[in-house]
Every structure is written in C-alpha cells, then in structure tokens.
C-alpha atoms as a PDB file:
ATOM      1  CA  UNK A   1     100.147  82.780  75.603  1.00  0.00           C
ATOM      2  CA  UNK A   2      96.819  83.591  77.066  1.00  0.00           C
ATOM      3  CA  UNK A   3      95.796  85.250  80.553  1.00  0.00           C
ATOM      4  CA  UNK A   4      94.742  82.145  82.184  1.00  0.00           C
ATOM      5  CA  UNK A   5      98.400  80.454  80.853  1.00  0.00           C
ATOM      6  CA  UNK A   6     100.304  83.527  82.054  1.00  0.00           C
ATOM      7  CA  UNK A   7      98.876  83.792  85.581  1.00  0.00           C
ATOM      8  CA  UNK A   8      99.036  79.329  86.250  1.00  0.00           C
ATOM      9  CA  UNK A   9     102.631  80.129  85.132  1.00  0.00           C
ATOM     10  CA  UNK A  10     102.790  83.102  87.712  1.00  0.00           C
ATOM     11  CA  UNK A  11     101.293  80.980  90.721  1.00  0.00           C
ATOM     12  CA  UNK A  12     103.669  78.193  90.059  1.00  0.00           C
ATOM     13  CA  UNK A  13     106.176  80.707  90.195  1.00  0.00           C
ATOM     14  CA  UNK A  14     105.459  82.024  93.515  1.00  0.00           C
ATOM     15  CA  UNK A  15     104.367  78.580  95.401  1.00  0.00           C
ATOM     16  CA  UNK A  16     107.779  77.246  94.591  1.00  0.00           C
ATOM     17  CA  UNK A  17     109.720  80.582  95.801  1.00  0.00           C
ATOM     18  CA  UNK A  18     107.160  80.866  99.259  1.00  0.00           C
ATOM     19  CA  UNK A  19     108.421  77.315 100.189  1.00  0.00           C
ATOM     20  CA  UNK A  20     111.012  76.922 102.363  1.00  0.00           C
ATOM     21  CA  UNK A  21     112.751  74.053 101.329  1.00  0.00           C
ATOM     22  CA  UNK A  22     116.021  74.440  98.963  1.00  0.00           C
ATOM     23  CA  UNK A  23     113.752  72.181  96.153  1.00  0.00           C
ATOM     24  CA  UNK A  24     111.256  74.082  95.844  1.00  0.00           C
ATOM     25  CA  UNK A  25     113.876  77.152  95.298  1.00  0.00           C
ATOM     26  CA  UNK A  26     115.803  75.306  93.020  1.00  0.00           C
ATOM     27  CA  UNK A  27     112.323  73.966  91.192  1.00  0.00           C
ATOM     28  CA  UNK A  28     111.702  78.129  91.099  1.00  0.00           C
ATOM     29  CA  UNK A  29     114.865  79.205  89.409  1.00  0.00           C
ATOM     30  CA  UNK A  30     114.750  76.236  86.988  1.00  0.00           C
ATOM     31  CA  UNK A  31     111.147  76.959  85.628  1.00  0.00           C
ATOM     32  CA  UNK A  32     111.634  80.811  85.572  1.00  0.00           C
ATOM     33  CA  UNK A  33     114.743  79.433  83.327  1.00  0.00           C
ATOM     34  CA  UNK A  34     112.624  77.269  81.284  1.00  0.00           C
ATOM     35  CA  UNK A  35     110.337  80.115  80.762  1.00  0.00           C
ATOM     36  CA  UNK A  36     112.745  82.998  79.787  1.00  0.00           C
ATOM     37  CA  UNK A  37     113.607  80.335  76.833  1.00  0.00           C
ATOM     38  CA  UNK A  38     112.419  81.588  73.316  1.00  0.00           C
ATOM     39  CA  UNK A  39     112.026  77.607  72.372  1.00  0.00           C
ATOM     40  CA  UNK A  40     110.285  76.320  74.922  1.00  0.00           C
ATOM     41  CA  UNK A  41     106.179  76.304  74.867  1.00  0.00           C
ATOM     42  CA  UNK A  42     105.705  78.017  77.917  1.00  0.00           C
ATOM     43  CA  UNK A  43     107.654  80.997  76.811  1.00  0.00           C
ATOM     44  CA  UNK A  44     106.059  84.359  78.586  1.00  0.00           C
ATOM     45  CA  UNK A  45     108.643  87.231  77.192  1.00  0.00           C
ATOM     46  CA  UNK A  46     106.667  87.104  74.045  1.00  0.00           C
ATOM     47  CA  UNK A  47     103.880  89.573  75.318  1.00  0.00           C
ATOM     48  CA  UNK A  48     105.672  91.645  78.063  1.00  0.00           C
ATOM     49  CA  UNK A  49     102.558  93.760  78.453  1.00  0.00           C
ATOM     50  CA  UNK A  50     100.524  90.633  79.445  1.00  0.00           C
ATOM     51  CA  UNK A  51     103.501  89.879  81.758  1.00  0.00           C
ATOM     52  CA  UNK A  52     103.450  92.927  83.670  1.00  0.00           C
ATOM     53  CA  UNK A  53      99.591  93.035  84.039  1.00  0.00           C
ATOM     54  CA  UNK A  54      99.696  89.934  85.548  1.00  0.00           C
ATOM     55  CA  UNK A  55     102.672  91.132  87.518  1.00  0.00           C
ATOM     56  CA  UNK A  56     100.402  94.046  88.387  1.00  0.00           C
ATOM     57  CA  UNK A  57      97.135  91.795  89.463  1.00  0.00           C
ATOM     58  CA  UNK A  58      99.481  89.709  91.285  1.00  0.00           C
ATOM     59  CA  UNK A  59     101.129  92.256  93.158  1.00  0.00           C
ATOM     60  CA  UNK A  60     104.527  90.499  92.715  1.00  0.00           C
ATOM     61  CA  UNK A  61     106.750  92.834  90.608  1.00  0.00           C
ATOM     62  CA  UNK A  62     110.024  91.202  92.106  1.00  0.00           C
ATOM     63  CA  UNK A  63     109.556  88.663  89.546  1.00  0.00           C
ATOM     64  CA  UNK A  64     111.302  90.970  87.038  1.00  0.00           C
ATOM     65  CA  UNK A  65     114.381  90.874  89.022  1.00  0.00           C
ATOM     66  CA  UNK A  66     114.973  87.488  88.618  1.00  0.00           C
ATOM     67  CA  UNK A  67     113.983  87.729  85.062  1.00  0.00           C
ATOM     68  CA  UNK A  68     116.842  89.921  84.805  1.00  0.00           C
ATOM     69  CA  UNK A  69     119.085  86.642  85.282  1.00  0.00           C
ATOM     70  CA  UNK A  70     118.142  85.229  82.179  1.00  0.00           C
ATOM     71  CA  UNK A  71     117.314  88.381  79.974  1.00  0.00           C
ATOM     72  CA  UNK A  72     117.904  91.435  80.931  1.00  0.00           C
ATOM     73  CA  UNK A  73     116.309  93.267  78.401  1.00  0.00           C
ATOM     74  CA  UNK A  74     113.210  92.049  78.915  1.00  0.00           C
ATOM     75  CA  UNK A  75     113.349  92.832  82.634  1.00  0.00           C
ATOM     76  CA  UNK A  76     114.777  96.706  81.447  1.00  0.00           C
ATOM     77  CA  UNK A  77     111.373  96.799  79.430  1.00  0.00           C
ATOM     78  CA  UNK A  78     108.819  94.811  82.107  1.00  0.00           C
ATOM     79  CA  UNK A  79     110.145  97.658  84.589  1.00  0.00           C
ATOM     80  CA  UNK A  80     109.067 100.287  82.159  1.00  0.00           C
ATOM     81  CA  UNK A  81     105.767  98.994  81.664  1.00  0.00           C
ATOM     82  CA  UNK A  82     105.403  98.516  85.633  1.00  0.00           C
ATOM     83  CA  UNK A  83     106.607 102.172  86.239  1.00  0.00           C
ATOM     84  CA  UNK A  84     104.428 103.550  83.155  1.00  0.00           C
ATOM     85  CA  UNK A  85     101.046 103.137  85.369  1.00  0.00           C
END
C-alpha cells in the first residue's frame, strides 16, 4: 500500500470515530475490521513501519489499540515501532 493509500485510510478512520453518532462508530469499527483482514485490498498490517509513520504524522497512536481487537500482534509490534523513536 502506498503513503497516500495509508493516510486516506487513516482520515477515514478518524472522521468516522470524531462523529458523534453511533453510525459513524459502528462504520469505524467495521472498516478498521475490514482493514486488519489479510484478504481484503485495503489491507494496512502488511507494512507496519508505514503504519506507524503515518500514525506518527497523524498524531493518533490510539489507533493501535483498537488494532489490538483484531490482531494483536500487530498492535504488540506497531507499539514497538511507536516507542522506538
């Protein structure tokens, strides 16, 4: 996946957790679901270190938490590479 890819993924992310309305919170968990899936296209736990620099840029490292839902390992190694800098 590619920067540009990773952070429209990111901001899609965070404009559907920011809303208030149940939705757009259950449109949030959904895609973070859909994107934590090795088969789908949109798959971003393929490059974890382009993950957590966009993570970084972003400024929005709770991400990884909810990450942890659907794979924990990742989110074990995305909080390494957060804390490594």
């Amino acid at each position: 996946m590619q920067q540009y890819q990773m952070k429209d993924v990111v901001n899609a992310l965070i404009y559907n957790l920011k809303e208030a309305s149940e939705v757009n919170h259950h449109i949030f968990f959904k895609y973070v679901e859909q994107v934590c899936t090795k088969n789908n296209d949109y798959y971003i736990l393929g490059d974890l270190q382009l993950v957590a620099d966009t993570l970084k840029k972003h400024d929005w490292k709770e991400l990884v938490d909810v990450i942890a839902l659907f794979d924990y390992k990742a989110a074990l190694q995305l909080d390494v590479l957060l804390l490594g800098d």
